[in-house]
PDB file of N, CA and C in Angstrom:
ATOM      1  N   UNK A   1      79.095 -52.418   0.198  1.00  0.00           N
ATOM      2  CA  UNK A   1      80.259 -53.258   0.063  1.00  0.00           C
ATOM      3  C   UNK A   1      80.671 -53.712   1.459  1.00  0.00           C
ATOM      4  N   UNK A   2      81.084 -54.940   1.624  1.00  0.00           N
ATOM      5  CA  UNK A   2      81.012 -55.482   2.765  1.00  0.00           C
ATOM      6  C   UNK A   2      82.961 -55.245   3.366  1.00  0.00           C
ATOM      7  N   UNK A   3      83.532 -55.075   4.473  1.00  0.00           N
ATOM      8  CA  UNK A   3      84.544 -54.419   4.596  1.00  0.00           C
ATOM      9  C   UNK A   3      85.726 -56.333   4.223  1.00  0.00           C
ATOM     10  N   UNK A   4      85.325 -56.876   3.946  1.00  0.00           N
ATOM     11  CA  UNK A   4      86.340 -58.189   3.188  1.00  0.00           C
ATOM     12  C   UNK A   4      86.801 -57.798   1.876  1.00  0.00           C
ATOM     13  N   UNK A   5      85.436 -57.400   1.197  1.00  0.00           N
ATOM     14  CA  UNK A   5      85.743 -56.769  -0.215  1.00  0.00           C
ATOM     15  C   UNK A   5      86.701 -55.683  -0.463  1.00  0.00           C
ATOM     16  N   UNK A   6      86.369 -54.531   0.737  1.00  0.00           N
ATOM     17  CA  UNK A   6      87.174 -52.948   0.800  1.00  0.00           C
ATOM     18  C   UNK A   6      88.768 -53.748   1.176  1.00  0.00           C
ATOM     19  N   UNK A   7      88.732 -54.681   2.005  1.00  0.00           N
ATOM     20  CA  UNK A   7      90.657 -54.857   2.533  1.00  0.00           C
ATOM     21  C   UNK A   7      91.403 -55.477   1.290  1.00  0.00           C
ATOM     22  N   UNK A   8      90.228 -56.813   0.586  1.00  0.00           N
ATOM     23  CA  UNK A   8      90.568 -57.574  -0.587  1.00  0.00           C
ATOM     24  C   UNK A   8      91.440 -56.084  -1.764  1.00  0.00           C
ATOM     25  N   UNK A   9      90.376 -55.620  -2.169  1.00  0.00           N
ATOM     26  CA  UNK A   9      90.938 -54.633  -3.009  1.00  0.00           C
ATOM     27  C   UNK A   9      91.792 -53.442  -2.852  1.00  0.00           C
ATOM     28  N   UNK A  10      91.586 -53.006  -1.707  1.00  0.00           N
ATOM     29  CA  UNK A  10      92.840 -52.135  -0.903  1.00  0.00           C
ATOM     30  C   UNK A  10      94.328 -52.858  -0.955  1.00  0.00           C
ATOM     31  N   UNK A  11      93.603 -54.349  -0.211  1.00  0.00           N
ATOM     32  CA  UNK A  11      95.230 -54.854  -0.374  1.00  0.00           C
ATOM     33  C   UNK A  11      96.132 -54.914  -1.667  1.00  0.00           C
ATOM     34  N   UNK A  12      95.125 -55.659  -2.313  1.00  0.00           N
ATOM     35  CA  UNK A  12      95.549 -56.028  -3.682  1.00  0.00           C
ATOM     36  C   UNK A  12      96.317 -54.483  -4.615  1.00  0.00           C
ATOM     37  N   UNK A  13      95.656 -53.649  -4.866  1.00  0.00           N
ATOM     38  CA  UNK A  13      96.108 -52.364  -5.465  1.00  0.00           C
ATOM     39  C   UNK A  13      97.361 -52.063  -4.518  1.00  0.00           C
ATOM     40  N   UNK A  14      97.141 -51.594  -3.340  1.00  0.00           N
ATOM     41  CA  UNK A  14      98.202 -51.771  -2.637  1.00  0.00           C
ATOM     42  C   UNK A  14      99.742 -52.144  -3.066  1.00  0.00           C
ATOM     43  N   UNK A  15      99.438 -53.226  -2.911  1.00  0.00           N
ATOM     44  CA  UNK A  15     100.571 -54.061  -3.207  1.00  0.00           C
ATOM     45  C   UNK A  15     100.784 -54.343  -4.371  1.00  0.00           C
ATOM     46  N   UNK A  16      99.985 -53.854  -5.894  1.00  0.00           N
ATOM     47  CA  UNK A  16     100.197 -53.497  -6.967  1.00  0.00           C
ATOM     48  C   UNK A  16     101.454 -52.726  -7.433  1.00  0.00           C
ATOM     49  N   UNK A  17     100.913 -51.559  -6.033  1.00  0.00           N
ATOM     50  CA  UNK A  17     101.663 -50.372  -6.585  1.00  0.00           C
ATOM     51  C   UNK A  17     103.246 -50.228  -5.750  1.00  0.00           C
ATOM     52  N   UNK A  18     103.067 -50.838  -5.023  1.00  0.00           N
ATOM     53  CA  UNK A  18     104.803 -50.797  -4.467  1.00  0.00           C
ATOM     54  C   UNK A  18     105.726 -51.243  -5.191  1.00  0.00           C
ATOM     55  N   UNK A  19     107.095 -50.001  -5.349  1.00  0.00           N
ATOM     56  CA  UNK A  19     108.182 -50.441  -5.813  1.00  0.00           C
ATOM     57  C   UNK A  19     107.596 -50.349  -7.617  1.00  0.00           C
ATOM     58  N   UNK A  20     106.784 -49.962  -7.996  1.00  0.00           N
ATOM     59  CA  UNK A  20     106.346 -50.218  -9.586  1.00  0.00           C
ATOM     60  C   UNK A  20     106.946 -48.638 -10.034  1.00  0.00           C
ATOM     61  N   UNK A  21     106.935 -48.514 -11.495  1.00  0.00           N
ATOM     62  CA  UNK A  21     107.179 -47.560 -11.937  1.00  0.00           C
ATOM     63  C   UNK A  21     106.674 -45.939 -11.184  1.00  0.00           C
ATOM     64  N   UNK A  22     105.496 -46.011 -11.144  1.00  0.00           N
ATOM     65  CA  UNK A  22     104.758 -44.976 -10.501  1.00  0.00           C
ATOM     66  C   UNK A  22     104.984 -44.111  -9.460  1.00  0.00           C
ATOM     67  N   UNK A  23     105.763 -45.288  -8.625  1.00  0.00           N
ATOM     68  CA  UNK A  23     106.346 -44.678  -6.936  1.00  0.00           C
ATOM     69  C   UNK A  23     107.685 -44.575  -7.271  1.00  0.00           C
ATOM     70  N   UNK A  24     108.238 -45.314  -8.201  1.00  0.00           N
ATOM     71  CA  UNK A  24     109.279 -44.766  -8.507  1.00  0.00           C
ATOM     72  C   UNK A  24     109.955 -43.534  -9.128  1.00  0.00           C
ATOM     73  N   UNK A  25     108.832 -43.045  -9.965  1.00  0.00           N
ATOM     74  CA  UNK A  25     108.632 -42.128 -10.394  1.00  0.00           C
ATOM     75  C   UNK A  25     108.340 -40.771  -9.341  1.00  0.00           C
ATOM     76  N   UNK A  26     107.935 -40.844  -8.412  1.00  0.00           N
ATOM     77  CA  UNK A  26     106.952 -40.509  -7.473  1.00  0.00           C
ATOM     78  C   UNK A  26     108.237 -40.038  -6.188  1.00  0.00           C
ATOM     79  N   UNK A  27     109.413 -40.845  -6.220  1.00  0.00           N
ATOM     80  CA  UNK A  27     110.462 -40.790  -5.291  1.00  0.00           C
ATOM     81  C   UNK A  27     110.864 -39.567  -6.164  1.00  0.00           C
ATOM     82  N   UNK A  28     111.506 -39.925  -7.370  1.00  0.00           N
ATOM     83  CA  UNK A  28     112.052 -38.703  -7.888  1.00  0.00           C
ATOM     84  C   UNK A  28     111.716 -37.332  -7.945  1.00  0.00           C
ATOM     85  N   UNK A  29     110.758 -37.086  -7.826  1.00  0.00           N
ATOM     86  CA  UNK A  29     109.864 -35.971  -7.797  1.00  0.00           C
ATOM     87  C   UNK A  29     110.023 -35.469  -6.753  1.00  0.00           C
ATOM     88  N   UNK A  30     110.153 -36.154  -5.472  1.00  0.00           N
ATOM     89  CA  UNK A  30     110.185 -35.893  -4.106  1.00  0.00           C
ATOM     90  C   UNK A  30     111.434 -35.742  -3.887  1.00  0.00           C
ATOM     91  N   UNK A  31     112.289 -36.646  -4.046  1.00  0.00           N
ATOM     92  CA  UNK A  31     113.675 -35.920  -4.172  1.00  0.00           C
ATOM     93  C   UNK A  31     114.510 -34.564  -4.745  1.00  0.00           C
ATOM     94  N   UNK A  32     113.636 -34.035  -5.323  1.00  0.00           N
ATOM     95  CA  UNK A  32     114.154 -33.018  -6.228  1.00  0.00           C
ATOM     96  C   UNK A  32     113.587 -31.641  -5.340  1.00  0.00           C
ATOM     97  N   UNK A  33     114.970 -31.268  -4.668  1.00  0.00           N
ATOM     98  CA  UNK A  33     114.751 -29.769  -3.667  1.00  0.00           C
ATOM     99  C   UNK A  33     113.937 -28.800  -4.373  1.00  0.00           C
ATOM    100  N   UNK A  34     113.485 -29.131  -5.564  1.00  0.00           N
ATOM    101  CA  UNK A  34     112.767 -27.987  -6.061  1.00  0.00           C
ATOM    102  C   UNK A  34     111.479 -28.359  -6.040  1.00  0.00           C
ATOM    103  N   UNK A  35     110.635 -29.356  -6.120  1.00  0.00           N
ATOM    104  CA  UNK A  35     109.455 -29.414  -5.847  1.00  0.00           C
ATOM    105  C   UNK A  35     109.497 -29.568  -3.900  1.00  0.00           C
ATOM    106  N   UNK A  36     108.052 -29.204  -3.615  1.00  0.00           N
ATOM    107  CA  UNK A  36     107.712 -29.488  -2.260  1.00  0.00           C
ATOM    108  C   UNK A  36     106.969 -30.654  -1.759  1.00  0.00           C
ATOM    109  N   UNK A  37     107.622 -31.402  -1.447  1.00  0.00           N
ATOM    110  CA  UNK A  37     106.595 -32.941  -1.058  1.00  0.00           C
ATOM    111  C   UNK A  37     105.648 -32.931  -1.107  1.00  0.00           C
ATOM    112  N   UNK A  38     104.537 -31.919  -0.152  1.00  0.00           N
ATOM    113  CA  UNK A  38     103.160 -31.865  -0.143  1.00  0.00           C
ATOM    114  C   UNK A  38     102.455 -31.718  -1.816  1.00  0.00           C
ATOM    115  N   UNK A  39     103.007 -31.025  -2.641  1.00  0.00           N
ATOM    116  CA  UNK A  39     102.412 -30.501  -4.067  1.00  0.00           C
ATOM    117  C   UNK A  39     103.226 -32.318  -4.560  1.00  0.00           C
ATOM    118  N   UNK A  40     104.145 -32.827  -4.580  1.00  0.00           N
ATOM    119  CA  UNK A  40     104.336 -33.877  -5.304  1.00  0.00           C
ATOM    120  C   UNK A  40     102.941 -35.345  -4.646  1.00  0.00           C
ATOM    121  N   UNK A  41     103.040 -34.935  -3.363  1.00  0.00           N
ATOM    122  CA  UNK A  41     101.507 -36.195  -2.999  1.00  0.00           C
ATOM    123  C   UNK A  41     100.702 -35.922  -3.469  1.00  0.00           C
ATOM    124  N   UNK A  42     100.251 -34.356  -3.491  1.00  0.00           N
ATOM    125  CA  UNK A  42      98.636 -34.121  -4.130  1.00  0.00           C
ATOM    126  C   UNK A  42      98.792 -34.516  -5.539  1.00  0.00           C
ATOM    127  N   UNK A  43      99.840 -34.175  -6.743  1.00  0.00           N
ATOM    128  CA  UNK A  43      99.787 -34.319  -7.548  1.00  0.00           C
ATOM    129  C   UNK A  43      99.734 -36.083  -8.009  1.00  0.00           C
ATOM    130  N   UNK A  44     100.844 -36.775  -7.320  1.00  0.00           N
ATOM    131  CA  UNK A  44     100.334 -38.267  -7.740  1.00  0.00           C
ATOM    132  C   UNK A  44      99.582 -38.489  -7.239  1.00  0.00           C
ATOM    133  N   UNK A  45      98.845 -38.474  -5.933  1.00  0.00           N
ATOM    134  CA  UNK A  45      97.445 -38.828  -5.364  1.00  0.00           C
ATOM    135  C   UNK A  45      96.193 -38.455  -6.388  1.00  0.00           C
ATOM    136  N   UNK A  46      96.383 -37.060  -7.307  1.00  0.00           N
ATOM    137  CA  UNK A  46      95.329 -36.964  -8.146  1.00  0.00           C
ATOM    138  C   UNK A  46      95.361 -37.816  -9.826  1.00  0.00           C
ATOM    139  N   UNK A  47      96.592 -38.624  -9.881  1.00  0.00           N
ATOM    140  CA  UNK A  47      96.907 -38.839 -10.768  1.00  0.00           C
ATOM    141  C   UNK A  47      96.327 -40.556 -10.876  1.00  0.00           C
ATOM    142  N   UNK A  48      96.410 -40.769  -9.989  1.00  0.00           N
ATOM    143  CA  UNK A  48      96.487 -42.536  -9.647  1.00  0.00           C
ATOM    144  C   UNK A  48      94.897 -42.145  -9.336  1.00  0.00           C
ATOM    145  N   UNK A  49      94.115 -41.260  -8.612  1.00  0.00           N
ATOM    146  CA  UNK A  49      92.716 -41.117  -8.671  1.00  0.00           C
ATOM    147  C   UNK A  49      91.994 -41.256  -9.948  1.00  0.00           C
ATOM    148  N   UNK A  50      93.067 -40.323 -11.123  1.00  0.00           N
ATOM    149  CA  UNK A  50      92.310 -40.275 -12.596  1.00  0.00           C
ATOM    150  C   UNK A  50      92.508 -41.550 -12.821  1.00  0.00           C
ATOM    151  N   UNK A  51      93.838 -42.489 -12.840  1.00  0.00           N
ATOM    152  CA  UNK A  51      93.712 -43.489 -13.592  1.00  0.00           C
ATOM    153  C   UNK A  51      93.106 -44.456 -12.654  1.00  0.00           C
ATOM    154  N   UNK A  52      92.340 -44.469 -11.780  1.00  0.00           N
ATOM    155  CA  UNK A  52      91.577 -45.704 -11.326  1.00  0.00           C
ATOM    156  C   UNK A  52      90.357 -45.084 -11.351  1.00  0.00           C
ATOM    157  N   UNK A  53      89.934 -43.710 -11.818  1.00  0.00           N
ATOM    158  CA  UNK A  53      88.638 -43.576 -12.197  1.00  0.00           C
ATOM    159  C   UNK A  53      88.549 -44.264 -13.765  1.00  0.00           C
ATOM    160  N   UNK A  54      89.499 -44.033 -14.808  1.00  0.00           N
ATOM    161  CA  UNK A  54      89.467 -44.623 -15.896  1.00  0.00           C
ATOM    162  C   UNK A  54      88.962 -46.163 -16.044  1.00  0.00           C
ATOM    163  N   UNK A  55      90.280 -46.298 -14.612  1.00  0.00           N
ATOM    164  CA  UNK A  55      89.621 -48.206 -14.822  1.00  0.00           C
ATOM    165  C   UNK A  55      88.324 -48.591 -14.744  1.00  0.00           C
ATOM    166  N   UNK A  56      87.673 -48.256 -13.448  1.00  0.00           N
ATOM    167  CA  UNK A  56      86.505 -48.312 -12.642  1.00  0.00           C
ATOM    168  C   UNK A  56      85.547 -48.347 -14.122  1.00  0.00           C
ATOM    169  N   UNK A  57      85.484 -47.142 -14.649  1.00  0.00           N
ATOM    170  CA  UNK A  57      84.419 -46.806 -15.436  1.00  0.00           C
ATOM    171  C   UNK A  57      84.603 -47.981 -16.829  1.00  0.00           C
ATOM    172  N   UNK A  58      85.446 -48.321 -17.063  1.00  0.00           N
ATOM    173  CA  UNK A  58      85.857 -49.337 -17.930  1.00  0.00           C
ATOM    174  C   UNK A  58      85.571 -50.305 -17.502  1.00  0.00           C
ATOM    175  N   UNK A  59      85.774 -50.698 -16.815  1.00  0.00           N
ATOM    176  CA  UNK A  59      85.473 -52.028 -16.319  1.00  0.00           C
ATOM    177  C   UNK A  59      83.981 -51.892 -15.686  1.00  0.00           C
ATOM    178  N   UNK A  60      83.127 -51.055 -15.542  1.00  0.00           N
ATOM    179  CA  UNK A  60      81.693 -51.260 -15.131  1.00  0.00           C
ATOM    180  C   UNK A  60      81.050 -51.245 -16.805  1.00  0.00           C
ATOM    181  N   UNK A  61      81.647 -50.002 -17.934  1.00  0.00           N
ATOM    182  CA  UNK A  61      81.262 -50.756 -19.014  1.00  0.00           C
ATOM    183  C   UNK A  61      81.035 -51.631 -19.725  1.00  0.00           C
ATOM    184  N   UNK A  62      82.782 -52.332 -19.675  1.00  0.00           N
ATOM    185  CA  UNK A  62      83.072 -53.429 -20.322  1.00  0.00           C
ATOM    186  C   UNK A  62      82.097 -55.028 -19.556  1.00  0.00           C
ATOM    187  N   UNK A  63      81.674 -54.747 -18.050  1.00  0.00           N
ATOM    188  CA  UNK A  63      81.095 -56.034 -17.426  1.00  0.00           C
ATOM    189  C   UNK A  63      79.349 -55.804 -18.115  1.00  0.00           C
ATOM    190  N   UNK A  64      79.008 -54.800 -19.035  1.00  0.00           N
ATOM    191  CA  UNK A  64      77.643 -54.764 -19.806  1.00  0.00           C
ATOM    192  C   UNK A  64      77.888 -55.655 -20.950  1.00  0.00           C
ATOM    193  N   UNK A  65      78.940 -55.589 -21.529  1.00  0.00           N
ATOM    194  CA  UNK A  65      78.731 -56.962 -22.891  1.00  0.00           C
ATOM    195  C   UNK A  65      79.341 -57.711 -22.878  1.00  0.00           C
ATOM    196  N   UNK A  66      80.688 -57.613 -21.714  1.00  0.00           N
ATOM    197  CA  UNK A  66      81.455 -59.321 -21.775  1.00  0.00           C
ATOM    198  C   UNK A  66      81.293 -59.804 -20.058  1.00  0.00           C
ATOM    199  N   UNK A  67      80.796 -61.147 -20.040  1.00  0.00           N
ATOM    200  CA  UNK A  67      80.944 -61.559 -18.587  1.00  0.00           C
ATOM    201  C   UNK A  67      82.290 -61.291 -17.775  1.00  0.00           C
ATOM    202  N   UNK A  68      81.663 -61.261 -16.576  1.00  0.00           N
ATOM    203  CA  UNK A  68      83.191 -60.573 -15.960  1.00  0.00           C
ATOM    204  C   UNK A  68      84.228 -61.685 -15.768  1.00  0.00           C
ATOM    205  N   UNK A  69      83.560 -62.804 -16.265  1.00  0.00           N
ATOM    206  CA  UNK A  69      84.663 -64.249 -15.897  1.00  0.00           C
ATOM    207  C   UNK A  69      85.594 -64.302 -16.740  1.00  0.00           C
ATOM    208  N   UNK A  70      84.862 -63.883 -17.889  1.00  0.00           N
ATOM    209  CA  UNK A  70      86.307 -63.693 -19.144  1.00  0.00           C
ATOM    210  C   UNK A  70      87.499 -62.503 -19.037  1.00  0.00           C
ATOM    211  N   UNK A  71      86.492 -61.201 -18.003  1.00  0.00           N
ATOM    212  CA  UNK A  71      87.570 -59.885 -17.935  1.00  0.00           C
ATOM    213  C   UNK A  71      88.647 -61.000 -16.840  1.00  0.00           C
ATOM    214  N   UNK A  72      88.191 -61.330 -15.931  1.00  0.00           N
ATOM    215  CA  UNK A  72      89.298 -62.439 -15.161  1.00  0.00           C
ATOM    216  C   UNK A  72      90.266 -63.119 -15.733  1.00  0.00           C
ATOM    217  N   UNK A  73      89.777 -64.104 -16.470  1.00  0.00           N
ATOM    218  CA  UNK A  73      90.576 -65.210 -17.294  1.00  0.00           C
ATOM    219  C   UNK A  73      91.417 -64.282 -18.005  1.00  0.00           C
ATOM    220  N   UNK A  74      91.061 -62.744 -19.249  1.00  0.00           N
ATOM    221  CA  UNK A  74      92.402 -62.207 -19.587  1.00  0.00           C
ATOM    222  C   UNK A  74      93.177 -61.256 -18.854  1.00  0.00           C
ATOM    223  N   UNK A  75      92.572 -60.874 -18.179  1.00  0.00           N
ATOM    224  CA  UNK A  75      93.670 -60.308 -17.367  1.00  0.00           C
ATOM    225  C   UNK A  75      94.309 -61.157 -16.522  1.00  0.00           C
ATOM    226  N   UNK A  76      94.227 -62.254 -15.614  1.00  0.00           N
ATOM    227  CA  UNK A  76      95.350 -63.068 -15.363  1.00  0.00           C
ATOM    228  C   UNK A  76      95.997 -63.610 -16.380  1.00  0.00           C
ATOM    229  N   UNK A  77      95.891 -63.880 -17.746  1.00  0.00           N
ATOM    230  CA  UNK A  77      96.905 -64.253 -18.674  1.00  0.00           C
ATOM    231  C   UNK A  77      97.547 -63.533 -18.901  1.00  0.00           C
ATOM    232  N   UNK A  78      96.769 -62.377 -18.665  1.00  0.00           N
ATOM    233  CA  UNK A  78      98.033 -60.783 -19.100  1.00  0.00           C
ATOM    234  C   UNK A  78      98.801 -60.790 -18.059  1.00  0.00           C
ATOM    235  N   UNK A  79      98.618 -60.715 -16.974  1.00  0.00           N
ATOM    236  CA  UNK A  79      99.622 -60.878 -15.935  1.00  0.00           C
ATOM    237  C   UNK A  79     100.757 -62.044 -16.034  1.00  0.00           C
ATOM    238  N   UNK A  80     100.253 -63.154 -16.513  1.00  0.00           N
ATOM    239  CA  UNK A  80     101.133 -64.605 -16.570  1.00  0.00           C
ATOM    240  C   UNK A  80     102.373 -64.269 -17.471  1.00  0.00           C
ATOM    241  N   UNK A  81     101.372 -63.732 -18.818  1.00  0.00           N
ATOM    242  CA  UNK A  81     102.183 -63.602 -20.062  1.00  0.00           C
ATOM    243  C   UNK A  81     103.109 -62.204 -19.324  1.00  0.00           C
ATOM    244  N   UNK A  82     102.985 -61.199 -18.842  1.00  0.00           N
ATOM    245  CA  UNK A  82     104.366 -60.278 -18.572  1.00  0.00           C
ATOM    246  C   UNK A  82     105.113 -60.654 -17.792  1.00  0.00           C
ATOM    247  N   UNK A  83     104.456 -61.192 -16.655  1.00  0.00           N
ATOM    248  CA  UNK A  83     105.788 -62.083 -15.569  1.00  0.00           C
ATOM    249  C   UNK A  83     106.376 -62.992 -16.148  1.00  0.00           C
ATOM    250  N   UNK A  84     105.960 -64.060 -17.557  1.00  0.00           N
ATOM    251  CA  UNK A  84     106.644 -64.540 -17.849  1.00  0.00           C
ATOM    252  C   UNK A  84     107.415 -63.767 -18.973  1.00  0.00           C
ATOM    253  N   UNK A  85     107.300 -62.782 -19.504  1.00  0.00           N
ATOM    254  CA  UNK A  85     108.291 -61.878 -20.206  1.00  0.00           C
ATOM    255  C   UNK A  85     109.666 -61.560 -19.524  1.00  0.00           C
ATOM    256  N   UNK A  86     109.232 -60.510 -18.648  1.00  0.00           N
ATOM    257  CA  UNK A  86     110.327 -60.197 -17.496  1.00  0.00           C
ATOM    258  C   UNK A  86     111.214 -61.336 -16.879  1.00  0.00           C
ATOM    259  N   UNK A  87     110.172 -62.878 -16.307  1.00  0.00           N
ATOM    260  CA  UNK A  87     111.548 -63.927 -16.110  1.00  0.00           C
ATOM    261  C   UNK A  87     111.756 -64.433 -17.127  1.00  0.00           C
ATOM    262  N   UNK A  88     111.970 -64.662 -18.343  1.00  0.00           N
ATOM    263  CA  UNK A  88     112.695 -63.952 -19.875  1.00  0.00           C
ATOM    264  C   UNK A  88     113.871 -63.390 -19.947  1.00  0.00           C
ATOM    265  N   UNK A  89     113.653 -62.556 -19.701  1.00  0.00           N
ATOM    266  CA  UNK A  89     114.555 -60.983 -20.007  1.00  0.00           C
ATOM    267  C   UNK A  89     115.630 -61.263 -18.411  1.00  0.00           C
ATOM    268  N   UNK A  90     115.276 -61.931 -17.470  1.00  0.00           N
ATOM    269  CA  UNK A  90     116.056 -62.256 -16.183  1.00  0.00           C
ATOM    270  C   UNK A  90     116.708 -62.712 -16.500  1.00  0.00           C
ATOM    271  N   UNK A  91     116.340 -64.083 -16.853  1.00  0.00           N
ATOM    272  CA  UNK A  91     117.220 -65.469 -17.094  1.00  0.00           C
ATOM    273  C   UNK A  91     118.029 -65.513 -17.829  1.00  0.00           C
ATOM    274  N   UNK A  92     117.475 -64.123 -19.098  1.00  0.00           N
ATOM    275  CA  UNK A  92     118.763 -64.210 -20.584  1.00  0.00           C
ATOM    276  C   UNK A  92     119.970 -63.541 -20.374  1.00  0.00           C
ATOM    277  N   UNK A  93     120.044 -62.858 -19.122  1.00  0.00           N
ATOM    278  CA  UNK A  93     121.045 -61.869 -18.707  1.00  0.00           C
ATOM    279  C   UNK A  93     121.639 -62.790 -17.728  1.00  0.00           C
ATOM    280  N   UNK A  94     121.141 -63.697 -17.047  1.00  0.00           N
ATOM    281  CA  UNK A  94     122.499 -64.249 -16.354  1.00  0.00           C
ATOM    282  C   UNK A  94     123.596 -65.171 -17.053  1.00  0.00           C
ATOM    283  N   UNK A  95     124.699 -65.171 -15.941  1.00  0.00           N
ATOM    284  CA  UNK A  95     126.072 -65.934 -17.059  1.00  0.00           C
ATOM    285  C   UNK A  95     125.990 -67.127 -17.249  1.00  0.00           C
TER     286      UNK A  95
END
């Protein structure tokens, strides 16, 4: 893998995950005097490992019987279609 590809997808996940449920989730945990920071990183660090091993392996399956141009095309509609949910749910709440 050529290191354009490694920053492309670093970045991208990256910046997936900021501010999303996960880290938010992830603050709380850390905030709470009863867990110890170090055991709350290992634990979401192994957690976000399982679920991007899930993806990975899914998506090297799924690119055996559907071209990967179509996994593209729906998953940016899936993305379109929830951002346009959420500015939805924005717009209906202001006065």
């Amino acid at each position: 893998m050529d290191t354009k590809t490694l920053v492309a997808i670093f970045g991208t996940v990256f910046l997936a995950e900021l501010g999303d449920k996960t880290q938010l989730a992830t603050v709380l945990f850390a905030s709470n005097a009863a867990n110890r920071p170090l055991w709350v990183f290992v634990a979401a660090s192994a957690a976000l490992l399982a679920a991007t091993a899930i993806g990975v392996a899914a998506g090297s399956l799924l690119s055996n019987y559907v071209n990967t141009r179509y996994l593209s095309l729906l998953a940016g509609i899936g993305f379109i279609v929830i951002g346009a949910w959420t500015l939805w749910g924005a717009l209906r709440e202001l006065p």
